[in-house]
Protein backbone atom coordinates (compact mmCIF):
# COMPACT_ATOMS: atom_id res chain seq x y z
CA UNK A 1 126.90 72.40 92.97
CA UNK A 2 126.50 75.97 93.01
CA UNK A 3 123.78 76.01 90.59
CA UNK A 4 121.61 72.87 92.36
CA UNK A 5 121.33 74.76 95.41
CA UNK A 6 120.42 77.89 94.11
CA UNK A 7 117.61 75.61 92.06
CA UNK A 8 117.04 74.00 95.78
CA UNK A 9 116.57 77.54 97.26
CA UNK A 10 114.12 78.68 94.35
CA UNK A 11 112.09 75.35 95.40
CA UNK A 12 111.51 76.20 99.01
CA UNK A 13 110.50 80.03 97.85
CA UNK A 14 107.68 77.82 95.61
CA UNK A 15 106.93 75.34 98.85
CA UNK A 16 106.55 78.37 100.78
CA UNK A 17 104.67 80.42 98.10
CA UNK A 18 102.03 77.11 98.13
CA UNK A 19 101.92 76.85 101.45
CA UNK A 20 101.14 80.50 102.31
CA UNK A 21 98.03 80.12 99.43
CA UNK A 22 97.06 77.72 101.63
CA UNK A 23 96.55 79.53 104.25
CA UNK A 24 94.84 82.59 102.32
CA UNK A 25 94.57 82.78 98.41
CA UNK A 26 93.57 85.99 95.95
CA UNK A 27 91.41 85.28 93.00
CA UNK A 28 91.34 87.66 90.45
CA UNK A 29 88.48 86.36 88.46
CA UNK A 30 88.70 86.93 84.53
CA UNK A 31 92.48 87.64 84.86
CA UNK A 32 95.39 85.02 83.81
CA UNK A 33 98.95 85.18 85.02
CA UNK A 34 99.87 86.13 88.64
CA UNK A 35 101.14 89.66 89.96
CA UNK A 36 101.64 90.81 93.67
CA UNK A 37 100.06 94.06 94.70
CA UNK A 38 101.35 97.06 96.78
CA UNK A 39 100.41 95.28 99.53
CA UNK A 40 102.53 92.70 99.24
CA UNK A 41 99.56 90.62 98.10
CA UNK A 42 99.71 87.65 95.27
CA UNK A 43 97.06 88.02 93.45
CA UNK A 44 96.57 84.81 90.61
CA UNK A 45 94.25 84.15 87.94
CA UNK A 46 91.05 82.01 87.92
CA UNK A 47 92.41 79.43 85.84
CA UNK A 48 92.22 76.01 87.63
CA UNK A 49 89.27 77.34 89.26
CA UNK A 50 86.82 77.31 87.38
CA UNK A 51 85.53 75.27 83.89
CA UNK A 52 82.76 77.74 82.53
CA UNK A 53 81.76 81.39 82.15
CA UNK A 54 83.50 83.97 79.81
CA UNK A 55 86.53 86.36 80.95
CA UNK A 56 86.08 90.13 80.32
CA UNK A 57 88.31 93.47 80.63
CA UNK A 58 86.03 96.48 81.25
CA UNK A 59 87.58 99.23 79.47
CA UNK A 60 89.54 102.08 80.83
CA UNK A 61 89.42 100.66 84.20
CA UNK A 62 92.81 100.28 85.06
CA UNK A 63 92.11 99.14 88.95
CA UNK A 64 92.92 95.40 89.73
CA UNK A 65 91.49 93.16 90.03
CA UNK A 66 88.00 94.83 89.42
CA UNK A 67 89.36 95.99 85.82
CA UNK A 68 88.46 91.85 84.79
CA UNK A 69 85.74 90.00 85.53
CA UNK A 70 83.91 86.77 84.79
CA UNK A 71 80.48 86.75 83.38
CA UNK A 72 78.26 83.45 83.10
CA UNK A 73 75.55 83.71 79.77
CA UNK A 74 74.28 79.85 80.49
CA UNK A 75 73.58 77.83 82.95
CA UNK A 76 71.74 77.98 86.04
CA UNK A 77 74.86 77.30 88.33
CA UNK A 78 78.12 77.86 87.74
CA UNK A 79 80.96 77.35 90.32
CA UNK A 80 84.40 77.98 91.61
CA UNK A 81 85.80 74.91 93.18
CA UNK A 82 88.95 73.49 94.14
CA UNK A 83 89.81 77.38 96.37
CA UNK A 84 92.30 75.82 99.08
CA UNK A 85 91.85 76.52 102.97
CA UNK A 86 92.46 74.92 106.46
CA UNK A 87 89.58 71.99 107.28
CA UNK A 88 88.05 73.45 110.51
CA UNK A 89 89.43 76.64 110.83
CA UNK A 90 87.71 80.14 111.00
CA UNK A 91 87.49 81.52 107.14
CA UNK A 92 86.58 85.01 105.88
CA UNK A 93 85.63 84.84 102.22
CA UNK A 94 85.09 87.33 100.50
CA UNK A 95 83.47 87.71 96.71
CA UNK A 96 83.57 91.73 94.91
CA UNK A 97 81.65 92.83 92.14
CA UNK A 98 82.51 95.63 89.45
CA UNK A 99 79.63 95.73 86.95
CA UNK A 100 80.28 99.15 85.67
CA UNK A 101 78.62 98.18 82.33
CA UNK A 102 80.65 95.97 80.80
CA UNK A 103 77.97 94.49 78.85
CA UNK A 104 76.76 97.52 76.99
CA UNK A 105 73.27 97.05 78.13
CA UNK A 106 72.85 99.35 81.22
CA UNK A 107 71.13 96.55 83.09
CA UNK A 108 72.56 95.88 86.19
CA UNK A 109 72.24 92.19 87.50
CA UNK A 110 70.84 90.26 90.72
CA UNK A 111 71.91 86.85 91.64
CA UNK A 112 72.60 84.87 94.35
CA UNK A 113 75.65 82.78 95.82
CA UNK A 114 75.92 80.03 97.76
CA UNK A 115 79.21 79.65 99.51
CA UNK A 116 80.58 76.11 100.07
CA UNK A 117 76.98 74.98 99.52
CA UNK A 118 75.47 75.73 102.76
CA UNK A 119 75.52 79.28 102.91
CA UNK A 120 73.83 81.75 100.93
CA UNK A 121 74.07 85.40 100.26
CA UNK A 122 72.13 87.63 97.39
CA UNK A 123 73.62 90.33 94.95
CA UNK A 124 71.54 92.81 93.60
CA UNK A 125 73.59 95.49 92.06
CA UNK A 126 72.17 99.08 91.43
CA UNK A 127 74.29 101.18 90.06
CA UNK A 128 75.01 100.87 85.74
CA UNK A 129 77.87 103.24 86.01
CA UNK A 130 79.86 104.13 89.45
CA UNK A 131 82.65 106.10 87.58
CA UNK A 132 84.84 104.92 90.77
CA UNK A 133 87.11 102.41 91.01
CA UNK A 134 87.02 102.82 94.99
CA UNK A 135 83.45 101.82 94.36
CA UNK A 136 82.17 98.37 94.54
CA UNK A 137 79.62 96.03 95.78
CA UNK A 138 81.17 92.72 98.05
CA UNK A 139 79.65 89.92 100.16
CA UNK A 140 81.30 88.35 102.86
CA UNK A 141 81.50 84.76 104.93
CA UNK A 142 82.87 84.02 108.15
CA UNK A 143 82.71 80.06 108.48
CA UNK A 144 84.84 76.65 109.41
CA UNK A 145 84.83 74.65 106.13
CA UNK A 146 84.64 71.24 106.48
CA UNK A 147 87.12 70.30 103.80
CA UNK A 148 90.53 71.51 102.45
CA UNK A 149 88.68 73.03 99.47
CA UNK A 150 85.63 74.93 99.08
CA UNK A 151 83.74 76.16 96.46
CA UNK A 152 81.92 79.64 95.74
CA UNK A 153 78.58 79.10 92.99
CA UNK A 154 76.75 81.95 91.13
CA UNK A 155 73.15 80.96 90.60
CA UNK A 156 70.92 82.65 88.23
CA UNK A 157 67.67 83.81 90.02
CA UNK A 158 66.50 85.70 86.51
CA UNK A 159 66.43 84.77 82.84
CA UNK A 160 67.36 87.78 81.61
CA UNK A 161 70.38 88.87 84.32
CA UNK A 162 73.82 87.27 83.91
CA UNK A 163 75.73 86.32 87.12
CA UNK A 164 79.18 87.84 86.89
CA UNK A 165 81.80 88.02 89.55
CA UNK A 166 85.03 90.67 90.37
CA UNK A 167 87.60 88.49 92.60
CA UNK A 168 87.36 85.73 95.60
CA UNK A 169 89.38 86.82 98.25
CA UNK A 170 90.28 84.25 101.64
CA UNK A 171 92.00 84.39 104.73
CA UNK A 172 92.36 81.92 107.26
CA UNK A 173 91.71 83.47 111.00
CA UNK A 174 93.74 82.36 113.86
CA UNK A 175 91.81 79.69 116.54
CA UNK A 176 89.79 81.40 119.27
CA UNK A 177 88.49 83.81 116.81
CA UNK A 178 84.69 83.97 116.29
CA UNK A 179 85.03 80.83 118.72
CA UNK A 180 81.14 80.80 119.73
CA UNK A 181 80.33 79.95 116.07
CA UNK A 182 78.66 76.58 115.17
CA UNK A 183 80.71 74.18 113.07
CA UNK A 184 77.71 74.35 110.35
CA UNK A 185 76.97 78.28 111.14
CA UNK A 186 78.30 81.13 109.26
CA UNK A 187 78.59 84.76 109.41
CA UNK A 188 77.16 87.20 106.91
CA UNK A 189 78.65 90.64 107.32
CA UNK A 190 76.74 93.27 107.57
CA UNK A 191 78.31 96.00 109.29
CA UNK A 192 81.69 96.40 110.49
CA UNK A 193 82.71 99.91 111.49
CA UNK A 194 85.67 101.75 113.11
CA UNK A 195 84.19 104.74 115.62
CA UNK A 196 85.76 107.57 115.74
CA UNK A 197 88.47 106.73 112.24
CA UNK A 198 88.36 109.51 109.65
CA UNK A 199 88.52 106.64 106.70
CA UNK A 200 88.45 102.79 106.07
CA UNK A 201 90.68 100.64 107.21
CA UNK A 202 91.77 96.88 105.99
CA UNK A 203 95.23 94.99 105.41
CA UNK A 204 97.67 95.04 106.44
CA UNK A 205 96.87 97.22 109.27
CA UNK A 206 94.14 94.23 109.88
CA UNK A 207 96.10 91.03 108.87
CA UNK A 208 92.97 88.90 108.46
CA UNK A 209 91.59 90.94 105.71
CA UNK A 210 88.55 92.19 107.47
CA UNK A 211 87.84 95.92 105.73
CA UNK A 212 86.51 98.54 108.56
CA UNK A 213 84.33 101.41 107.77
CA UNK A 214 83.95 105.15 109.53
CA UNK A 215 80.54 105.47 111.58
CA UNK A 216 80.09 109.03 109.20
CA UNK A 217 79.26 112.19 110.25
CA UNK A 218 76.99 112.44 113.85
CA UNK A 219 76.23 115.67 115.47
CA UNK A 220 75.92 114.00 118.72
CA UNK A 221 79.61 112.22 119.19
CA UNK A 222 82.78 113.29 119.01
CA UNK A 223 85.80 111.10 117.85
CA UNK A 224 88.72 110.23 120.57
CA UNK A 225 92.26 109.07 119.89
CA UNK A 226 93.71 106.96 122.90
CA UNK A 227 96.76 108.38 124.94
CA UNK A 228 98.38 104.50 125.45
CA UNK A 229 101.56 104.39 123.43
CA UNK A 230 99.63 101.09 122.55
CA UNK A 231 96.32 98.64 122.74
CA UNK A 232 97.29 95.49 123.87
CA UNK A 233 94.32 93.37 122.51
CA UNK A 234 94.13 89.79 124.29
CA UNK A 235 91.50 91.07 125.82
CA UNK A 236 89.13 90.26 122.88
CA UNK A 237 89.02 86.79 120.94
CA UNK A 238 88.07 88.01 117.63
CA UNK A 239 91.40 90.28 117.61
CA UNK A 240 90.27 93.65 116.77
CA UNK A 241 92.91 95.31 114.90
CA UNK A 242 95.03 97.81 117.09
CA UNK A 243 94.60 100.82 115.35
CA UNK A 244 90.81 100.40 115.52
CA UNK A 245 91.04 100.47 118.89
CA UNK A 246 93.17 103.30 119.26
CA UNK A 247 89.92 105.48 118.06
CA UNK A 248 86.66 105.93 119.43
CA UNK A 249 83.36 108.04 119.31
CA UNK A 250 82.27 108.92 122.40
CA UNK A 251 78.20 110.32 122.97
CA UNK A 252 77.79 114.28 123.99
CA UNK A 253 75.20 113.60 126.41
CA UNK A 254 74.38 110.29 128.58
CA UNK A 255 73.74 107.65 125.90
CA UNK A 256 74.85 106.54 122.30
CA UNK A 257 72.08 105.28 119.72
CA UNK A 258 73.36 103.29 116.62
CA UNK A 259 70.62 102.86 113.98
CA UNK A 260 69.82 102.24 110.56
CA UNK A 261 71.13 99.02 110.96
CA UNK A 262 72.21 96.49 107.74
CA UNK A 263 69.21 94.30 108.32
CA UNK A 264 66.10 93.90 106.81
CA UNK A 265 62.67 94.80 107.97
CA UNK A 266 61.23 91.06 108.78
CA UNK A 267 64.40 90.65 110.80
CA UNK A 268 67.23 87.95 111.44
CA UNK A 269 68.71 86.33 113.73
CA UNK A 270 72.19 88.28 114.73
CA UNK A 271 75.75 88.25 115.99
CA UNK A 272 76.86 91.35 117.12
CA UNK A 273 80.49 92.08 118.69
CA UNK A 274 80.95 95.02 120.48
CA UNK A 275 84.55 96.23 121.12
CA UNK A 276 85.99 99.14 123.58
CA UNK A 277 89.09 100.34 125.18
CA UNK A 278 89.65 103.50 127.45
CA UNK A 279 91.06 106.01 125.49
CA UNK A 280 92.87 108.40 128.22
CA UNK A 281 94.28 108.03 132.27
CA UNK A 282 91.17 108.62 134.24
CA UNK A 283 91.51 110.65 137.42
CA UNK A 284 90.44 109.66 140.65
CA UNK A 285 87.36 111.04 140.77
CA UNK A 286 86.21 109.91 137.14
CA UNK A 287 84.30 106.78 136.06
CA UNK A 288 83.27 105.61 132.97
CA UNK A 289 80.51 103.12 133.17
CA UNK A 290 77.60 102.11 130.87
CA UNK A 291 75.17 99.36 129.56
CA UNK A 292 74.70 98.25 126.54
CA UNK A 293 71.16 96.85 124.66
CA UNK A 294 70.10 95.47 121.43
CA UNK A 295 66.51 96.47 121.58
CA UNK A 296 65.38 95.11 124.56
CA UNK A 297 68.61 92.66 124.99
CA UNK A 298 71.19 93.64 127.27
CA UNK A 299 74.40 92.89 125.62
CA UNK A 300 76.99 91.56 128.77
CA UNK A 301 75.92 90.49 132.06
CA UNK A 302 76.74 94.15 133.30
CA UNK A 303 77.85 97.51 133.02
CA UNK A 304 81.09 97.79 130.97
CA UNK A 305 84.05 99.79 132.00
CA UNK A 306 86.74 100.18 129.78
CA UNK A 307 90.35 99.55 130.67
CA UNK A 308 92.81 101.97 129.81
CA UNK A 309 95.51 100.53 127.18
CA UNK A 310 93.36 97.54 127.09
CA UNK A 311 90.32 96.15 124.65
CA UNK A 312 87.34 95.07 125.64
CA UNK A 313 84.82 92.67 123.68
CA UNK A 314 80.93 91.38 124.17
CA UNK A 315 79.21 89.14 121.58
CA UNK A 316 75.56 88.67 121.64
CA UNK A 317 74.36 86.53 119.33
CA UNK A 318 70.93 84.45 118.27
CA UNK A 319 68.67 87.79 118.94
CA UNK A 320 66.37 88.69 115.49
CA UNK A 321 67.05 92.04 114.84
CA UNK A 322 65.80 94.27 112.00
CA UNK A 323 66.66 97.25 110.19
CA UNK A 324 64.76 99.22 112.98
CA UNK A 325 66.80 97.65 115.74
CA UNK A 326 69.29 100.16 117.51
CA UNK A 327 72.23 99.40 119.75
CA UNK A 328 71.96 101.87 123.03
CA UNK A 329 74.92 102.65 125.08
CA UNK A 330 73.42 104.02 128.39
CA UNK A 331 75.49 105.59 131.02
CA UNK A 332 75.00 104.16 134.73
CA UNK A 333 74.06 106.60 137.69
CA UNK A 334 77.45 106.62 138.84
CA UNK A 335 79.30 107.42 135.70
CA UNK A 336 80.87 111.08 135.51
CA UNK A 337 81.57 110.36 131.57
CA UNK A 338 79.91 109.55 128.52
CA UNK A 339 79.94 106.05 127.00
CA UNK A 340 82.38 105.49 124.21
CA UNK A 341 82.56 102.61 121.57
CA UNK A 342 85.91 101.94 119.46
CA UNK A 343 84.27 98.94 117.04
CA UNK A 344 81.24 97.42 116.12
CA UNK A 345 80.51 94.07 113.57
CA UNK A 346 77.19 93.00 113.21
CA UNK A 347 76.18 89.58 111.40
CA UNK A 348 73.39 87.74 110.09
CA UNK A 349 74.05 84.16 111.06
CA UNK A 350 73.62 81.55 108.34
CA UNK A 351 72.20 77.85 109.44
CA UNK A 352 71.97 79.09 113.14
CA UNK A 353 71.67 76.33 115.36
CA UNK A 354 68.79 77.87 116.79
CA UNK A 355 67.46 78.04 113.68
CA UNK A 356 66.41 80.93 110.70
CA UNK A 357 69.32 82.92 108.95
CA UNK A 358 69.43 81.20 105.84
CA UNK A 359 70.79 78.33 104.34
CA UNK A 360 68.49 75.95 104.35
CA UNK A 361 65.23 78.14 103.59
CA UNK A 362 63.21 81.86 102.45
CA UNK A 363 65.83 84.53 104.13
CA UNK A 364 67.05 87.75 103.42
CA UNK A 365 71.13 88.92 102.84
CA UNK A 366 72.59 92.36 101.91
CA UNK A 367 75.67 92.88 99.78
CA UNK A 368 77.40 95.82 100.64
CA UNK A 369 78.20 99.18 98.52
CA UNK A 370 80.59 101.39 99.07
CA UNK A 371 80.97 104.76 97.49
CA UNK A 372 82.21 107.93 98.73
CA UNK A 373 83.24 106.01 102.13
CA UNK A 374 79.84 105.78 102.74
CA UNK A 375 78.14 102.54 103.49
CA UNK A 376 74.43 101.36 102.52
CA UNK A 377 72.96 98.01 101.77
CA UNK A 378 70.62 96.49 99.35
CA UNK A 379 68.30 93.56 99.93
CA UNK A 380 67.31 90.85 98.19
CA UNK A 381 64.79 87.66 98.68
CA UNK A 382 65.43 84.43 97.26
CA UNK A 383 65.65 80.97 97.64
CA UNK A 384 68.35 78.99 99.22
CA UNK A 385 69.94 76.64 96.69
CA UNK A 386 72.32 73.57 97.01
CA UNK A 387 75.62 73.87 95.05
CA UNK A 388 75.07 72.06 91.86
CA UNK A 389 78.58 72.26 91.05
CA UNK A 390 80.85 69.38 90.65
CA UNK A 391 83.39 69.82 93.22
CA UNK A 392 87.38 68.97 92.02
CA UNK A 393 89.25 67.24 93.93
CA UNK A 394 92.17 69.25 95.99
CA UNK A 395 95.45 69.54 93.94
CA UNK A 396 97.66 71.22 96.92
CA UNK A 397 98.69 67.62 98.11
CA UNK A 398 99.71 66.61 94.69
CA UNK A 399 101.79 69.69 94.36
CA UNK A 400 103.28 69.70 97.60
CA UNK A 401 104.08 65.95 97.22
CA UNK A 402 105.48 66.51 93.84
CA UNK A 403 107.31 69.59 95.42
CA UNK A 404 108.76 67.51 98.14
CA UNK A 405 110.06 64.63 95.83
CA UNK A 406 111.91 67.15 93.68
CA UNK A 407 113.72 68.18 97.02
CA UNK A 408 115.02 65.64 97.85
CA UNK A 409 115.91 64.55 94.27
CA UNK A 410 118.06 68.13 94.06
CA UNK A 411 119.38 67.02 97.49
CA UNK A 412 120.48 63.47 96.95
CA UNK A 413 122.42 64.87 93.90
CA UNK A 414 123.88 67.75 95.63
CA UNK A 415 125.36 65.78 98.20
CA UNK A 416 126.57 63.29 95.87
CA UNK A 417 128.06 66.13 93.40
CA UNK A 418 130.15 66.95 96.86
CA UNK A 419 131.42 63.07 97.43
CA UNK A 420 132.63 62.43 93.90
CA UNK A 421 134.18 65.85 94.24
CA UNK A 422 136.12 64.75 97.21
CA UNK A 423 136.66 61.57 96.22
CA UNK A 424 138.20 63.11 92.51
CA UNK A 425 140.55 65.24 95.11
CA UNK A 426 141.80 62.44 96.78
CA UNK A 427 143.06 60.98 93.59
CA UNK A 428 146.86 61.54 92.60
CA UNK A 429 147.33 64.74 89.79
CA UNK A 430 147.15 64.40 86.48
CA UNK A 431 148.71 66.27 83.55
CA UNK A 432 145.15 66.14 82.22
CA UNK A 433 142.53 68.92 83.17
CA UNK A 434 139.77 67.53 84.85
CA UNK A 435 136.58 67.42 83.03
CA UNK A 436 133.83 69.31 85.55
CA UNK A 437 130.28 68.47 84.85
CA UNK A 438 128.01 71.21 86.38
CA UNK A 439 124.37 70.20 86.42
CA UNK A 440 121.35 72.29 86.41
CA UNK A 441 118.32 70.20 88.56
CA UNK A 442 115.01 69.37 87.38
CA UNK A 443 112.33 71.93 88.74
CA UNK A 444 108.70 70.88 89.31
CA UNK A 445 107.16 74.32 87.61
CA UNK A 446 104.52 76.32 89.38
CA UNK A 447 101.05 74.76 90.26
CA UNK A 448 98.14 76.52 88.64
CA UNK A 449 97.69 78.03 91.89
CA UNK A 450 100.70 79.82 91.01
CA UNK A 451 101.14 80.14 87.22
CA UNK A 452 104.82 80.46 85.40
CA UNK A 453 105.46 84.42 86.05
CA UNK A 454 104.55 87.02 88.18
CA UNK A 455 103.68 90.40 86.39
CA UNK A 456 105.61 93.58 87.30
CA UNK A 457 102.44 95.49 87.10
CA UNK A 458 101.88 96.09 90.38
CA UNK A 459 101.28 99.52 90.57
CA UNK A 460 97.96 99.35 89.81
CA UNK A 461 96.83 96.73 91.93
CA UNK A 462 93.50 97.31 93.69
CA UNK A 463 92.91 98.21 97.45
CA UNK A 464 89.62 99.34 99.35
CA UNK A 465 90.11 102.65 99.97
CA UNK A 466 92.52 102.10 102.37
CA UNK A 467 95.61 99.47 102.53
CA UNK A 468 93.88 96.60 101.68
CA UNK A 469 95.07 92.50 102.39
């Protein structure tokens, strides 16, 4: 009996593995087996995922997942399919790439992806040789998939370039986040920065996986740490995480100008969220109040004045901005100090419902790269494509079904292992010993979600600079 409920335990640490890959899943593309990072992270293989393309270890990189990737030599679209998430609910995806030469031919590729079909993003990598495994080039969704499964295609947008791709990464986000987003719209990052932090941050500290990036060096701010023993964040819908908020950059004179922005010269149309919180106990006498503009856009109906111990968030959104758009933060007449600003995310949004931002037509999308902890962006023009990828259908039922019906198999025979016990005890002694019969359950084995064993190796697992998801 022992040994059937310790068989019954293991299966509910499997229906509970499945159900959290559900809810966010690691792909670590070229890779088989499983392992779980310093992070805490599972991490599995691309098996199940996907039918074509070739694996590849790049050697002496030791850094997972971006040591393995998975190059494509034919076809014109190859896909990923079959990646589990919630129907309807807010999804960051995100898709890394670590050329780094593995090909020999010192001929960085460009391609383009189109994300569940509808939305569309384009790699161009620069760089033959980074020498860095903090180094790497990633594109990122935020969207509400319309399915339990969604799929992730490489399309080849030159003869000579291979597509090849790193790792898939998802979360699911928690309802009210992003909540002024179509249910056909996405989000392409393409800037989300931390004022006022000295270096990146990403999971855990932000449990939805969203990586966060220093503003850099600036000659006209300085960098303030809050005084609240902590940030209570209800205050903003997209859930900023605390420790962002417990920074800030604040201007040296009247006004803040954020520039060079992600975007490209012909412009798109944008979602910007803007977050604050009052970093110290104001006085009496002092006020902090200030507007804020996109251009010519005034983002908020009014002047914003942080709350001490408290975050603060305004979205604009459907504006076309361009690289030579800035963000102003202008103090008021009646404001003794400075304007400050804690976070910042900026978007291109795909299939806007106002229309433009790619999808269904000519656009432009940056992937980012990150070296150094310094951020710039690289632009491409393409062609939207639809997903010519045969999508699988969704195995997670099956397994949870078949998961399910082997628990209540191991119970039914547990609990009737216990009444033929009792019922053997009720019988008069014998001079003959008993005969005990011990037996072991049937288990379902792991889904290909989840493969057959988890590696040890996890001291090598990859995070972005900072603690990553």
């Amino acid at each position: 009996m022992m040994a059937a409920l310790l068989h019954l335990s293991t299966l509910f640490s499997l229906l509970a593995t499945i159900l959290s890959i559900a809810e966010s899943i690691s792909i670590d593309c070229g890779s088989t087996g499983s392992y779980v990072d310093s992070n805490n992270v599972t991490w599995v293989g691309d098996k199940g995922f996907v039918t074509t393309g070739e694996p590849m270890k790049i050697p002496d990189v030791i850094t997972k997942p971006i040591n393995t990737l998975r190059y494509f030599p034919t076809g014109q679209t190859n896909c990923y399919t079959n990646i589990p998430v919630t129907k309807r609910q807010k999804t960051l995806v995100r898709t890394k790439f670590y050329y780094e030469n593995y090909d020999g031919n010192f001929s960085p590729p460009s391609f383009d992806l189109v994300y569940d079909g509808k939305h569309r993003d384009s790699v161009e990598i620069t760089e033959s040789l980074l020498n860095n495994e903090e180094t790497f080039y990633y594109s990122e969704l935020i969207f509400a998939p319309a399915n339990e499964s969604i799929s992730v295609c490489l399309i080849r947008t030159s003869p000579s370039d291979n597509p090849f791709i790193s790792s898939i990464e998802v979360y699911s986000l928690d309802v009210g986040m992003y909540a002024d987003l179509g249910p056909s719209e996405g989000l392409i990052t393409r800037q989300r920065t931390a004022c006022g932090a000295k270096e990146s941050i990403s999971y855990p500290l932000d449990p939805y996986g969203r990586p966060w990036y220093p503003l850099g060096a600036d000659d006209t701010l300085a960098d303030l740490t809050t005084s609240a023993p902590s940030i209570d964040i209800t205050g903003a819908s997209n859930k900023p995480p605390e420790v962002v908020m417990s920074k800030a950059s604040s201007s040296l004179g009247e006004s803040i100008k954020l520039s060079n922005l992600a975007l490209p010269l012909t412009g798109l149309p944008v979602y910007l969220a803007l977050y604050f919180s009052e970093p110290q106990t104001l006085g009496r006498t002092q006020r902090r109040s200030f507007n804020v503009f996109l251009d010519e856009t005034q983002v908020g109906s009014g002047p914003i004045i942080p709350i001490f111990g408290k975050a603060t968030q305004l979205v604009l959104r459907d504006v076309v901005a361009t690289s030579g758009s800035q963000i102003v933060f202008q103090s008021t007449g009646d404001s003794v100090l400075p304007p400050i600003i804690n976070g910042v995310e900026l978007f291109s949004i795909s299939n806007s419902r106002n229309g433009g931002g790619g999808g269904g037509g000519r656009s432009q999308s940056s992937v980012y790269f990150l070296a150094s902890k310094t951020l710039r962006t690289t632009l491409a023009i393409g062609e939207a494509k639809n997903n010519g990828g045969k999508k699988k259908k969704n195995k997670l039922p099956l397994i949870l079904g078949v998961a399910f019906a082997s628990a209540f198999v191991i119970l039914s025979s547990t609990f009737g292992a216990i009444f033929l016990r009792k019922r053997q005890n009720a019988k008069p002694q014998s001079n003959t010993t008993p005969t005990t019969s011990t037996e072991n359950g049937t288990g379902t084995g792991m889904s290909p979600l989840v493969e057959q064993q988890f590696a040890s190796d996890a001291d090598h697992s990859y995070v972005v600079q900072d603690d990553h998801h």
